[in-house]
N, C-alpha and C. Protein backbone atom coordinates (compact mmCIF):
# COMPACT_ATOMS: atom_id res chain seq x y z
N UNK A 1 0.84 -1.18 0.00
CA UNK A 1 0.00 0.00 0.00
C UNK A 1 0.89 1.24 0.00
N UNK A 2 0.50 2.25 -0.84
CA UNK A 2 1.21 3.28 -0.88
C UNK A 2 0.06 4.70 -0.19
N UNK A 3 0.55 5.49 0.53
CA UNK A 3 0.04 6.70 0.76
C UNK A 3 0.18 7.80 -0.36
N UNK A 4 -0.74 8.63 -0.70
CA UNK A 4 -0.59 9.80 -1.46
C UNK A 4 -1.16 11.17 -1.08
N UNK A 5 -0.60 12.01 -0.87
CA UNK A 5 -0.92 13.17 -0.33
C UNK A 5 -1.27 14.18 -1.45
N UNK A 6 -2.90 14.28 -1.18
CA UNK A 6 -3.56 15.01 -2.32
C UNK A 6 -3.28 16.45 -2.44
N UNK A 7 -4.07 16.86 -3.31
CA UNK A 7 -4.54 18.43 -3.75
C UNK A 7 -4.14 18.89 -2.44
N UNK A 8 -5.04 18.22 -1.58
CA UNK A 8 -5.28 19.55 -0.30
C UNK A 8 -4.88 18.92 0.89
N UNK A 9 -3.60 18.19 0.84
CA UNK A 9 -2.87 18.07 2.21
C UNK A 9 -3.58 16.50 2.94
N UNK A 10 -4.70 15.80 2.57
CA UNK A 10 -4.92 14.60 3.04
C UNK A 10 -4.35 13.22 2.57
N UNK A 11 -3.87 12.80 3.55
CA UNK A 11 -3.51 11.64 3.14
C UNK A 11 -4.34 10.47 2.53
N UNK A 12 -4.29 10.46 1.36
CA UNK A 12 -5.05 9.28 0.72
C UNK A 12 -4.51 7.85 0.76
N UNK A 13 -4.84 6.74 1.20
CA UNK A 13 -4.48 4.88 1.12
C UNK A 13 -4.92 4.76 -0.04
N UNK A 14 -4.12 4.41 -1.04
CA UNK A 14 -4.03 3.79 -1.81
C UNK A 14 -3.75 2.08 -2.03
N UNK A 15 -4.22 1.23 -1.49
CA UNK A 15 -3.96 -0.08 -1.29
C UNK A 15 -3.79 -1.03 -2.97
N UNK A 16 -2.80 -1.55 -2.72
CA UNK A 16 -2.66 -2.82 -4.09
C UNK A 16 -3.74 -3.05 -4.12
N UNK A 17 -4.50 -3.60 -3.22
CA UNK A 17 -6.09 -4.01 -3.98
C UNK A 17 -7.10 -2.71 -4.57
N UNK A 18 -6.94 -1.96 -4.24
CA UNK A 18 -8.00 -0.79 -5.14
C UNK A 18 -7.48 -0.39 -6.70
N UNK A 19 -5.45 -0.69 -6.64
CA UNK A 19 -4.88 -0.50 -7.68
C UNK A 19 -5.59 -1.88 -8.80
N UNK A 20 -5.78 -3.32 -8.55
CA UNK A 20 -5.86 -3.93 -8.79
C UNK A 20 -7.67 -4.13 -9.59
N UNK A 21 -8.34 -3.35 -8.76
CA UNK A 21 -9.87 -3.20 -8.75
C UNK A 21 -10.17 -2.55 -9.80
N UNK A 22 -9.19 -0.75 -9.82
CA UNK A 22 -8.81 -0.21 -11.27
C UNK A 22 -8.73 -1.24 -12.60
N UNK A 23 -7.40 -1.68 -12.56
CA UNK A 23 -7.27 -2.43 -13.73
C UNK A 23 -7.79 -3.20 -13.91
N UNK A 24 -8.31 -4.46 -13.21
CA UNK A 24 -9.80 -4.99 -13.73
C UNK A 24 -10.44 -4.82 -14.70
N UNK A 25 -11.16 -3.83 -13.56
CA UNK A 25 -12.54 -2.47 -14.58
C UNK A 25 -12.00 -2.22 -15.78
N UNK A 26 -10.99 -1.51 -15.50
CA UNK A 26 -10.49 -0.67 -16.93
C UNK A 26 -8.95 -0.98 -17.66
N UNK A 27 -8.81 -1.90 -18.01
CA UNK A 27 -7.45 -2.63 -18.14
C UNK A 27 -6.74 -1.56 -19.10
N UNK A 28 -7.38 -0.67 -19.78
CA UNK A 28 -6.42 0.91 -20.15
C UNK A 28 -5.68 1.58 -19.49
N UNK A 29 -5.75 1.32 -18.43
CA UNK A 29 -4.85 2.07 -17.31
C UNK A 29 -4.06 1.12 -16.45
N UNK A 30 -3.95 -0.01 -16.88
CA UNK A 30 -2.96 -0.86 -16.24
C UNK A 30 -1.52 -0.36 -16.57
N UNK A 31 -1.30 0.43 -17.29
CA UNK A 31 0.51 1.05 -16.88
C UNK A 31 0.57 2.57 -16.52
N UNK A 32 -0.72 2.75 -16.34
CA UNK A 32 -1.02 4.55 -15.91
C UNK A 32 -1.00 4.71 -14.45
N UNK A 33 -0.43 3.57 -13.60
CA UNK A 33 -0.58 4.19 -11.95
C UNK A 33 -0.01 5.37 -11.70
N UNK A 34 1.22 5.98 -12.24
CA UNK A 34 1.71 7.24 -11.92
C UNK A 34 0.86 8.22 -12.87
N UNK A 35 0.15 8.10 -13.35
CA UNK A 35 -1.30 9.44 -13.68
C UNK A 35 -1.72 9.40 -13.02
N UNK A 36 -2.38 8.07 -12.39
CA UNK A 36 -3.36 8.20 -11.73
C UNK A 36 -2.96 8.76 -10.52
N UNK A 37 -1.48 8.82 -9.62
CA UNK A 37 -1.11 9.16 -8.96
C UNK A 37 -0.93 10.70 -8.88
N UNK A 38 -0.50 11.37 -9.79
CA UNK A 38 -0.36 12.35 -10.31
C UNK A 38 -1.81 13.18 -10.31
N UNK A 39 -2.69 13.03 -10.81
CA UNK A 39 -4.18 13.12 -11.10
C UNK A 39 -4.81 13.63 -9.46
N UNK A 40 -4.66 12.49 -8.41
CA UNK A 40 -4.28 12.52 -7.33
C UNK A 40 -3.59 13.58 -6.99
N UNK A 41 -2.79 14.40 -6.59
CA UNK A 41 -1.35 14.96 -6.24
C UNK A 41 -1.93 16.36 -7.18
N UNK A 42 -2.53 16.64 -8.23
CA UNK A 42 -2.05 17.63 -9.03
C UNK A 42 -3.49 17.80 -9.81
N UNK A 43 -4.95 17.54 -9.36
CA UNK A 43 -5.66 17.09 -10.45
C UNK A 43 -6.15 18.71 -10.86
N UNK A 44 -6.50 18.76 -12.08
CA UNK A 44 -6.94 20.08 -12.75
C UNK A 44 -8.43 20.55 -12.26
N UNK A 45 -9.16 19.92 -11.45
CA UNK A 45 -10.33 19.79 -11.24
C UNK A 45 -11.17 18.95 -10.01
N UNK A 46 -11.69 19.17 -8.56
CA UNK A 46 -12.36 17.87 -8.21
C UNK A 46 -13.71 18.94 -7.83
N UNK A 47 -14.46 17.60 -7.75
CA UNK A 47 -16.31 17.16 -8.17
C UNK A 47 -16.67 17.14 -7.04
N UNK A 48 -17.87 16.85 -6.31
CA UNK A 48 -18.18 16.20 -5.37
C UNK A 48 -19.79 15.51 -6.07
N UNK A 49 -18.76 14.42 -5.64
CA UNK A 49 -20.10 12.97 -5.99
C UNK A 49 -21.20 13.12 -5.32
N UNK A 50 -22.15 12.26 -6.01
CA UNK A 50 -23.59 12.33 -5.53
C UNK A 50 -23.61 11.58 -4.08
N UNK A 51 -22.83 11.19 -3.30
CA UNK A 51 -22.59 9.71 -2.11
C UNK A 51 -21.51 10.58 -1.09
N UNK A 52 -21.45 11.94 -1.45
CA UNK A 52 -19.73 12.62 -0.72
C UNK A 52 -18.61 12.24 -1.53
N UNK A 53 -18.22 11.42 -2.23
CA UNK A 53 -17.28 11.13 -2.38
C UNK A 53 -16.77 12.31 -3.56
N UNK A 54 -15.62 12.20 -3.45
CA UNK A 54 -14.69 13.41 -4.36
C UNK A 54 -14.06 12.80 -5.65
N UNK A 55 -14.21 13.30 -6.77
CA UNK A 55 -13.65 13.45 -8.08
C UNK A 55 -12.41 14.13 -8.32
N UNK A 56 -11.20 13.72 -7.97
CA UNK A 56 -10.29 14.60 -9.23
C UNK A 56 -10.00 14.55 -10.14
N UNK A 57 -9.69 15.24 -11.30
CA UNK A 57 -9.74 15.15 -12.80
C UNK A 57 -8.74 15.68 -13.06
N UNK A 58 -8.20 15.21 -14.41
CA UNK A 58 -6.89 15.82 -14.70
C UNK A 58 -7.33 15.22 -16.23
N UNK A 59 -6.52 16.76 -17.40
CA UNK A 59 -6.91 15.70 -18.65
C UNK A 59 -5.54 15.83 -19.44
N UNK A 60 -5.57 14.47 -20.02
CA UNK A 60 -4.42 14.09 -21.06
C UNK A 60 -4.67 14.32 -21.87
N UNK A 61 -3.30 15.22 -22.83
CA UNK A 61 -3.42 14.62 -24.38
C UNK A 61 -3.16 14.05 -25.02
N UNK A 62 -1.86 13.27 -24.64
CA UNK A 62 -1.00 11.97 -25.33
C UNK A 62 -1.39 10.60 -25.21
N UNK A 63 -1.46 10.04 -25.69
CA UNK A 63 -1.88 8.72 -25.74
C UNK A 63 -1.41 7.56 -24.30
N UNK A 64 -2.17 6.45 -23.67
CA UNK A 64 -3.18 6.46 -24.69
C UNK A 64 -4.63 7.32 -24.21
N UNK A 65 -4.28 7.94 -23.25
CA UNK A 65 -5.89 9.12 -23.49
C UNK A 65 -6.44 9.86 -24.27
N UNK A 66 -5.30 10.09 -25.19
CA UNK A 66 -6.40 10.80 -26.64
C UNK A 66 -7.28 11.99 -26.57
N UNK A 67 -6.52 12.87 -25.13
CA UNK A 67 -7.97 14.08 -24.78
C UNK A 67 -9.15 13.80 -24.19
N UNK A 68 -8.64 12.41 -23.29
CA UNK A 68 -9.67 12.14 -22.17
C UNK A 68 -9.68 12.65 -21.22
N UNK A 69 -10.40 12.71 -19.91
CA UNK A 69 -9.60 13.10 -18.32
C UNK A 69 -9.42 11.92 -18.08
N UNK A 70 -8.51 11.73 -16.64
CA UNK A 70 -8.39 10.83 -15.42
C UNK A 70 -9.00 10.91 -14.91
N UNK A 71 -10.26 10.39 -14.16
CA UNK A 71 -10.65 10.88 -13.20
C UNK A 71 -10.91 9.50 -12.04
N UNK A 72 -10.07 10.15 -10.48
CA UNK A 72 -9.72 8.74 -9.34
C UNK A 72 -11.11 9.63 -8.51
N UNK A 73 -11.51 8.62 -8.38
CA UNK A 73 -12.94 8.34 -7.01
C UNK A 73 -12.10 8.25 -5.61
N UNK A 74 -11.78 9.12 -4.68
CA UNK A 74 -11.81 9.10 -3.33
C UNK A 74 -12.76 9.70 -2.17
N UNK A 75 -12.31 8.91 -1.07
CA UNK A 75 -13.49 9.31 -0.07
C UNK A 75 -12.58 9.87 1.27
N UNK A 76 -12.81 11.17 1.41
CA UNK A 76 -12.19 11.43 3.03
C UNK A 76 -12.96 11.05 4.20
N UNK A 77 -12.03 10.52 5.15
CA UNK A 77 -12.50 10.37 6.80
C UNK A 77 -12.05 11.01 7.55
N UNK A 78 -12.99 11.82 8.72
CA UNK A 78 -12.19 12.91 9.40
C UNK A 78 -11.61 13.68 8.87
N UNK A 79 -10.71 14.43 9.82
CA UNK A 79 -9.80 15.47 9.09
C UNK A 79 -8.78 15.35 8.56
N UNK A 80 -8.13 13.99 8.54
CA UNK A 80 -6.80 14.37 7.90
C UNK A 80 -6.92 13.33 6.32
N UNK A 81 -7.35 12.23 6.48
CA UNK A 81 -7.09 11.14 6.04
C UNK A 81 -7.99 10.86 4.93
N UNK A 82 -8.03 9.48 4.05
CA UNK A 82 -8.99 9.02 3.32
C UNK A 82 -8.47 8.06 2.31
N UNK A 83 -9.43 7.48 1.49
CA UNK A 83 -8.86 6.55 0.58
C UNK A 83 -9.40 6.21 -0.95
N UNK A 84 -8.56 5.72 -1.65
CA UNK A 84 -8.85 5.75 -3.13
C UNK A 84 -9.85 4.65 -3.18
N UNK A 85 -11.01 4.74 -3.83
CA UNK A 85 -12.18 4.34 -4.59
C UNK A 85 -12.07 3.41 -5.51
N UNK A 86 -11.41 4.17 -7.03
CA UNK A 86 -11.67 3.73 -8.50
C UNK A 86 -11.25 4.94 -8.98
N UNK A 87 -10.47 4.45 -10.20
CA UNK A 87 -10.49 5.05 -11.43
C UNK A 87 -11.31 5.14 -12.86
N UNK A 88 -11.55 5.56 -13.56
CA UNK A 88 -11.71 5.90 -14.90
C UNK A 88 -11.10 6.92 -15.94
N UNK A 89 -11.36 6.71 -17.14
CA UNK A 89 -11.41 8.13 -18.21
C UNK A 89 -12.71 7.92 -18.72
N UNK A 90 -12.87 9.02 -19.23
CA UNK A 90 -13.75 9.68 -19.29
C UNK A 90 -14.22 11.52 -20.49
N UNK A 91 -14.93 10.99 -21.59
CA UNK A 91 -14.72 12.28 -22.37
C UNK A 91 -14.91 13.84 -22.08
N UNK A 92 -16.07 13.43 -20.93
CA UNK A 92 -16.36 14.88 -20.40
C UNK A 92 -16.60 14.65 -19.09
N UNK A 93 -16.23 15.41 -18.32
CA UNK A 93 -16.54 15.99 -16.57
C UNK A 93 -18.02 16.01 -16.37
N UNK A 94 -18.78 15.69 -15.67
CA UNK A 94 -19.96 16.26 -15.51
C UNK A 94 -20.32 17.51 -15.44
N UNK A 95 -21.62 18.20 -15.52
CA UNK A 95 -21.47 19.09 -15.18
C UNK A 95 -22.56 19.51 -14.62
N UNK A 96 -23.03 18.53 -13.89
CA UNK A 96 -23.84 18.39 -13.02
C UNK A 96 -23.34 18.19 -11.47
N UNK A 97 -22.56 17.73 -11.26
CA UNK A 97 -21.55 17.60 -9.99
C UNK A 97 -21.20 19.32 -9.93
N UNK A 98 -21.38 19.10 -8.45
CA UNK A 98 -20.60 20.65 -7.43
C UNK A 98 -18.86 20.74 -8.02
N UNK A 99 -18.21 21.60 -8.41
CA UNK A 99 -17.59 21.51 -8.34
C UNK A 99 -16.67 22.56 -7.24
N UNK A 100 -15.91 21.71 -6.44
CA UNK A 100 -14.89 22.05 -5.35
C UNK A 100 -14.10 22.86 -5.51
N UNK A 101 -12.69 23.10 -6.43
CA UNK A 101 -11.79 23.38 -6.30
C UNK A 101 -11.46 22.97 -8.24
N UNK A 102 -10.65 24.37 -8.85
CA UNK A 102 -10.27 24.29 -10.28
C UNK A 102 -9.08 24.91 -9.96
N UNK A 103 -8.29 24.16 -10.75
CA UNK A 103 -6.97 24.86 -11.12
C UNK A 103 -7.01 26.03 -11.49
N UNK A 104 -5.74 26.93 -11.23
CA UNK A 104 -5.96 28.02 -11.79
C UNK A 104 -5.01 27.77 -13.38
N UNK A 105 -5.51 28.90 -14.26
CA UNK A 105 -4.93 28.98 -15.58
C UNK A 105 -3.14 29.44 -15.09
């Protein structure tokens, strides 16, 4: 299990099995853990899900995303802490979700 310290200072668990749960689902991102990490750490964008849970987004243009986003599903507990969900890509962001926090230009 690796820790990752997000956008905003919480420590996210990242466990081999959620990495594993990812690639499953979406076997496109079986050599993308450092996006997804990154995405995590740096994302251009997070959501807040319909359940609490948080969206960050980040979008690629190089392959193989092709001008998709990243976008990792985490959930915070308390104040400091929390943990990774799921991944996807995805052509467009919702835009129906709250959104939290945007990068600046």
């Amino acid at each position: 299990m690796i820790v990752v310290l997000a956008w905003n200072g919480r420590a996210l668990r990242f466990p081999d099995e959620r990495w594993q749960h990812i690639v499953d689902r979406h076997p496109n991102l079986a050599s993308e853990r450092d996006r997804t990490i990154e995405t995590i750490r740096h994302p251009d964008r997070v959501q807040l899900g319909y359940a609490g849970e948080r969206l960050a987004s980040r979008r690629y243009s190089e392959a193989p995303f092709d001008g998709n986003h990243l976008v990792v599903v985490y959930l915070e507990e308390g104040t400091n802490g929390g943990f990774v969900v799921t991944a996807y890509l995805t052509r467009r962001l919702s835009v129906r979700r709250s959104t939290l926090w945007t990068r600046s230009p």
